[in-house]
Structure formats: C-alpha cells, structure tokens
Protein backbone atom coordinates (compact mmCIF):
# COMPACT_ATOMS: atom_id res chain seq x y z
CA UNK A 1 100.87 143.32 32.90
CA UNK A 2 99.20 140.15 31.88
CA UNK A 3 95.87 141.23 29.95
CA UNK A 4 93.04 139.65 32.32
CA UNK A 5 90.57 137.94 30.24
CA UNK A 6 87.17 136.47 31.53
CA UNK A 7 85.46 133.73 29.11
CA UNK A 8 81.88 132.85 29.63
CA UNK A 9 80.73 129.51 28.14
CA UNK A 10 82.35 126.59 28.90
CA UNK A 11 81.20 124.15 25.87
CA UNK A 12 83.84 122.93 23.42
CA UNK A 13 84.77 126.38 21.64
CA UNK A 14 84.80 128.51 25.34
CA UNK A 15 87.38 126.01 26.64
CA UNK A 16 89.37 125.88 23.84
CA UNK A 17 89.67 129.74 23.84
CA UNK A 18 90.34 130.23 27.35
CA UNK A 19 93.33 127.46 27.10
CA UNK A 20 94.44 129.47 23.74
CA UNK A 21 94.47 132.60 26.01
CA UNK A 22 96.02 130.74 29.43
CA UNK A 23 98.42 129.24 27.50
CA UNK A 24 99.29 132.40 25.52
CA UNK A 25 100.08 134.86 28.80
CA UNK A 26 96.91 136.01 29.50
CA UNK A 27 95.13 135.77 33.18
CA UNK A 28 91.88 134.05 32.20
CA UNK A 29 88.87 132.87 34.59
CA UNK A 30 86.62 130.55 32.88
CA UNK A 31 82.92 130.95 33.69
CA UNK A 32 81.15 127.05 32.88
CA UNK A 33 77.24 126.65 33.74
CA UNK A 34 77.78 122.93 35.05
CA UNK A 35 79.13 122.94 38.40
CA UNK A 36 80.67 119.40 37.42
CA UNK A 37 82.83 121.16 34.76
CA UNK A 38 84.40 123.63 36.96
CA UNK A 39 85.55 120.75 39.13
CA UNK A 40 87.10 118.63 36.63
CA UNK A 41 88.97 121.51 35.33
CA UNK A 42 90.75 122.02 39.17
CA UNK A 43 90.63 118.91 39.48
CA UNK A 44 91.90 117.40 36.69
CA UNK A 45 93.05 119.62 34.17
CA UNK A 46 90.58 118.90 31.49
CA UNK A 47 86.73 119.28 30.78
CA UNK A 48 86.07 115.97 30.23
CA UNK A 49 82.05 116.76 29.37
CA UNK A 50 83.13 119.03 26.27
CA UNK A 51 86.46 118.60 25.65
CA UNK A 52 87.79 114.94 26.38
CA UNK A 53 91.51 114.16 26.03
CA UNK A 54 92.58 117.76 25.80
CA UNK A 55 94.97 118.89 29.28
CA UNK A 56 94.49 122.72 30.01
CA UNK A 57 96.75 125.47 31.20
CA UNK A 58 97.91 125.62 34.69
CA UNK A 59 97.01 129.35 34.54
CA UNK A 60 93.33 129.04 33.75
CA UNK A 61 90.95 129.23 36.31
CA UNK A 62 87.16 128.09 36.59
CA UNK A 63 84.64 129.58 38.55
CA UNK A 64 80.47 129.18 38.20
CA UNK A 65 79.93 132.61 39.48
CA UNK A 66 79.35 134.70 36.31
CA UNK A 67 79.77 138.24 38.02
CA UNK A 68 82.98 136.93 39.08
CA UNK A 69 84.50 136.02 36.25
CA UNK A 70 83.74 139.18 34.62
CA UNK A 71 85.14 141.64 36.75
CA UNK A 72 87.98 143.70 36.47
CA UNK A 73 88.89 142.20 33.03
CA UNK A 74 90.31 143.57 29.85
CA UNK A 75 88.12 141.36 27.72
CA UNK A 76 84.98 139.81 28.06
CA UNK A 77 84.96 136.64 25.55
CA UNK A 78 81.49 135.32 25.17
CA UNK A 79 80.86 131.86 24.24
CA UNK A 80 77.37 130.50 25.62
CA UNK A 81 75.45 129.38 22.88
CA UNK A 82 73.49 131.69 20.70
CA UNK A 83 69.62 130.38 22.16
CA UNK A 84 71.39 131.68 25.78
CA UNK A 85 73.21 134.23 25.53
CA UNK A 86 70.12 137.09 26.68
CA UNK A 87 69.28 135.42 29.36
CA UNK A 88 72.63 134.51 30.11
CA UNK A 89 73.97 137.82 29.93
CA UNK A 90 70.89 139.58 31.66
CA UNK A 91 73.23 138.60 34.65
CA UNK A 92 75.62 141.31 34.04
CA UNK A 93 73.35 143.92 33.14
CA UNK A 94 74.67 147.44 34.55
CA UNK A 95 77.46 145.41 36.12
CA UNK A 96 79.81 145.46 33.65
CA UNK A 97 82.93 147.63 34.54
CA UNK A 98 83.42 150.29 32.38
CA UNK A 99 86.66 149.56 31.07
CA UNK A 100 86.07 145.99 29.89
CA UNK A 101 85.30 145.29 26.28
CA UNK A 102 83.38 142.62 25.17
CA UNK A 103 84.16 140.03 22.11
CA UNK A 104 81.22 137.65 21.01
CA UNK A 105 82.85 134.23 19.40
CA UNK A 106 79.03 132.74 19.89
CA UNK A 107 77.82 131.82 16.19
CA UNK A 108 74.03 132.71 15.42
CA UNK A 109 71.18 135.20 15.01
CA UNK A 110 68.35 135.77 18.04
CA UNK A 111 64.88 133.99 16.84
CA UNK A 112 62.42 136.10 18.09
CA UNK A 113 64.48 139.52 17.15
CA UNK A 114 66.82 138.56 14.53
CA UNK A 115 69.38 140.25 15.99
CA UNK A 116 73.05 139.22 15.80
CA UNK A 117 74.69 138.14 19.51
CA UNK A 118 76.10 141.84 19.22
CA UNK A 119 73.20 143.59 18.81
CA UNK A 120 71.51 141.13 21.49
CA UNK A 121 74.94 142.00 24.20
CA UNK A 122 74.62 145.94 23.14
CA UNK A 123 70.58 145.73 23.93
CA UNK A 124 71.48 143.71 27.16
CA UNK A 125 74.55 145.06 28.33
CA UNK A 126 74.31 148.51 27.38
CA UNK A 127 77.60 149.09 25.95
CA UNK A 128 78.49 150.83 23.34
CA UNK A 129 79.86 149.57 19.91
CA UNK A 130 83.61 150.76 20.33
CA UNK A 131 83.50 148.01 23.32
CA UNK A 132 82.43 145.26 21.13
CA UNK A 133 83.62 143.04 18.80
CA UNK A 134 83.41 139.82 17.04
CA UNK A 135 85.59 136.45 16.57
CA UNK A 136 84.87 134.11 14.06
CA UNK A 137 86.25 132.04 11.36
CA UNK A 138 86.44 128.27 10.24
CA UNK A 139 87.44 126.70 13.29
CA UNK A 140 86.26 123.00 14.65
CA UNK A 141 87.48 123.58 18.52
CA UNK A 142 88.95 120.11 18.54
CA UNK A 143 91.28 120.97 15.54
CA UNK A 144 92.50 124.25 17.90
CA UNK A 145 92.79 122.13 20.52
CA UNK A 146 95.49 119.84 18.76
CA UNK A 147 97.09 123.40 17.22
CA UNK A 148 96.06 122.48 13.52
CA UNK A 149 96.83 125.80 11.75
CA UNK A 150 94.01 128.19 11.79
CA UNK A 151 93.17 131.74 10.33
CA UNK A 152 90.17 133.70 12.45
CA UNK A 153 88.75 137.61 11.50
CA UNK A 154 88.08 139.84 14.78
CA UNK A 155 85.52 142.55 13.69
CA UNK A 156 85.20 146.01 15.57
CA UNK A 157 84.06 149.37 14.39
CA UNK A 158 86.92 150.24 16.94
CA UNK A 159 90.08 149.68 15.27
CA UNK A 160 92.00 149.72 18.62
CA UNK A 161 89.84 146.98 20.14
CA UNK A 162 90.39 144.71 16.91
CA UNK A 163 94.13 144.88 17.05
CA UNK A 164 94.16 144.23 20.99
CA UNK A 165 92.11 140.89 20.59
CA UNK A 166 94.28 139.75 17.82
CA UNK A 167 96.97 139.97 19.62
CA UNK A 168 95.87 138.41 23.14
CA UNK A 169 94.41 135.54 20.90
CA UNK A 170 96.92 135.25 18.27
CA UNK A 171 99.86 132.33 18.09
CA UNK A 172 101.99 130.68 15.49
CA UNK A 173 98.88 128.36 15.18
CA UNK A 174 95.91 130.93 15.59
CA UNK A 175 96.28 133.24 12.72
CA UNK A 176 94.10 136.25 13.68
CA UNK A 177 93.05 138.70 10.75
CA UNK A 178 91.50 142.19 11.68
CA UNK A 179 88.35 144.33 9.64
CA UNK A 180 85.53 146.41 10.57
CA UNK A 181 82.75 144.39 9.60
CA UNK A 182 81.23 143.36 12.18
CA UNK A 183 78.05 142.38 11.04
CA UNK A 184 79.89 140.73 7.81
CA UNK A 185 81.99 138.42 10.12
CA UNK A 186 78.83 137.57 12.16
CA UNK A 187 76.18 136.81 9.29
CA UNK A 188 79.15 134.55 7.87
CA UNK A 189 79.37 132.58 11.30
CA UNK A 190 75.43 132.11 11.26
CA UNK A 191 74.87 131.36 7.61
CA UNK A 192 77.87 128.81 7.00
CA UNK A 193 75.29 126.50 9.46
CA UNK A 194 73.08 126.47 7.01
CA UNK A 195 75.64 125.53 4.02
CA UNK A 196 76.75 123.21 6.40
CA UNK A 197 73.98 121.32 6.19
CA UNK A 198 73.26 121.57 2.54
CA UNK A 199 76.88 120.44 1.77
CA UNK A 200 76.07 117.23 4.04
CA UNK A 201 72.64 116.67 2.44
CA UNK A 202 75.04 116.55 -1.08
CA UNK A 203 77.10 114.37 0.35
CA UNK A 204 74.77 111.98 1.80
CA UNK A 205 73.39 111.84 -1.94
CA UNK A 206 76.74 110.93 -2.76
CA UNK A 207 77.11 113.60 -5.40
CA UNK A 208 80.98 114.21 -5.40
CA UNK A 209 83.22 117.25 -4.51
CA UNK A 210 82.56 118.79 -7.59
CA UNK A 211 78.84 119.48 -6.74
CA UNK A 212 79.59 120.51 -2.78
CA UNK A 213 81.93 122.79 -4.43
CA UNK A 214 79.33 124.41 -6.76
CA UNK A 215 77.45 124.70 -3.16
CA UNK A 216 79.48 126.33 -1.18
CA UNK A 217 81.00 128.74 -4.03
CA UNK A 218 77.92 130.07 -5.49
C-alpha cells in the first residue's frame, strides 16, 4: 500500500515536499494555515501565495483541519515555521496515533528554550525519539520545485525510521542520505542562517569568492 503521509505547513518548503511525496506514490494530505491556500490548491493546482508557477500533483490533497491531516498516517512531515511550531503542534497533543512517526524539515532552534524543533515536538507531542526524525540539507524549495538535483540527510536514532523516509522522499532528483545525528543535521539547518547572512554581508562589501569561501569553510 501507498505510504500515507500528512504534511503540516503549507509555506514554500511544505508544498514542495508534499508534491515531492504526491508525485512520488505516496497518499499525502496537506495541512496549510490560510484557508485561501487550500482553495487554490483544489482549485487550481498550485499555491499561488507560496509557490507561484509551480502545478501540483493530482494526488495531493489540502485540508485546514490539522487533526485531520494527521491521522492515520505513516509519517508526519512538519514544516510550519520554527517561531510556530509549539503552538502549532499543541493541537495534536495526545492525539497523535501511535503508529505515526514524525519527521521535522522546519529549520531553527526555540528562543525562549533553545531547544531544537525535535526536542520542542518530543516535549509537545510526547513521543518518543525512535518516532522522530529530521530532514534537512541545502535545498532552496523553488530549485526542488523545478527538479534541480539535490542531496538531503534524514537523521533518526532509529535506523528503521531513517531508511523509510529516504525512501518515501527519495527520486532521481532528491538524493536522500541517511545518519543518526539528529541533533548534527538540525544545528546545521539553524546555523547555516546565520552564515547565510555573513556570506551576504561579504558580498555586499564586494569582497570576492575567495573571502565568502574563507567564510563558509572555516
């Protein structure tokens, strides 16, 4: 059977993701905040707030009812963004079914807490680390969206989990690698913000590759 995915976050990244997984085989719901975005996507086949120009898979569906689009599924891809995601979440506390894992692909660490969005879905959700893992990796959404070629690392301390989300997400396009460091994968997703905007401040100072290079390497 078709794994049955649920993807909550709607923004550039969540829609790319749930197309990825539509398109791939998978039965995904997509869970979007804006009521607006959910219509579009039946509507229309395309989220035209988040991701313009880009038509979607027949076999994704939208809902706005976050319960919804979590039950019964295999997976559990979370994609709100990072400031959201307790609150967010709080919705599914003790709801979750027991047989659904969770994988965070939301990049950033909790303010007030400093916890990763793991440690912020274990605290909220209750679930235990063998149901949780993480996706990230260099990846602009709109670059997925026109199936540039790129290479993503799903973390889990549950080998099992890692090697069922790389292959529900992976395609000839979406190179998917596998380790067990979850917190590795995630503090490299939060701090490569931060680079980010050091390697623009270098290049708004017009300083050359050679000096964003040094950056970014050391």
């Amino acid at each position: 059977a078709a794994p049955r995915v649920g993807v909550s976050g709607a923004g550039s990244w969540g829609t790319v993701l749930a197309d990825l997984l539509a398109t791939n085989g998978s039965s995904v719901e997509l869970w979007a905040y804006e009521r607006e975005v959910v219509d579009q996507i039946h509507a229309h086949r395309e989220n035209r707030f988040f991701l313009p120009g880009i038509r979607l898979s027949p076999r994704l569906a939208a809902s706005n009812d976050l319960a919804e689009t979590a039950a019964g599924k295999d997976l559990l891809v979370v994609v709100v963004p990072s400031h959201v995601i307790r609150e967010t979440m709080t919705a599914l506390a003790g709801r979750l079914d027991g047989k659904t894992s969770v994988v965070s692909a939301s990049k950033g660490i909790e303010n007030q807490t400093h916890l990763t969005m793991t440690g912020v879905l274990k605290e909220v959700l209750t679930i235990a680390d063998d149901r949780l893992a993480v996706l990230s990796g260099p990846s602009f959404a709109a670059e997925v969206a026109k199936k540039y070629p790129t290479v993503v690392t799903v973390a889990s301390s549950n080998p099992a989990l890692a090697r069922f989300a790389q292959q529900v997400f992976a395609t000839p396009y979406f190179r998917v690698y596998t380790c067990d460091d979850t917190i590795g994968v995630e503090l490299g997703g939060s701090v490569k913000n931060v680079i980010a905007i050091a390697a623009g401040i270098v290049d708004g100072l017009g300083l050359g590759l050679n000096t964003r290079a040094a950056l970014i390497t050391r």
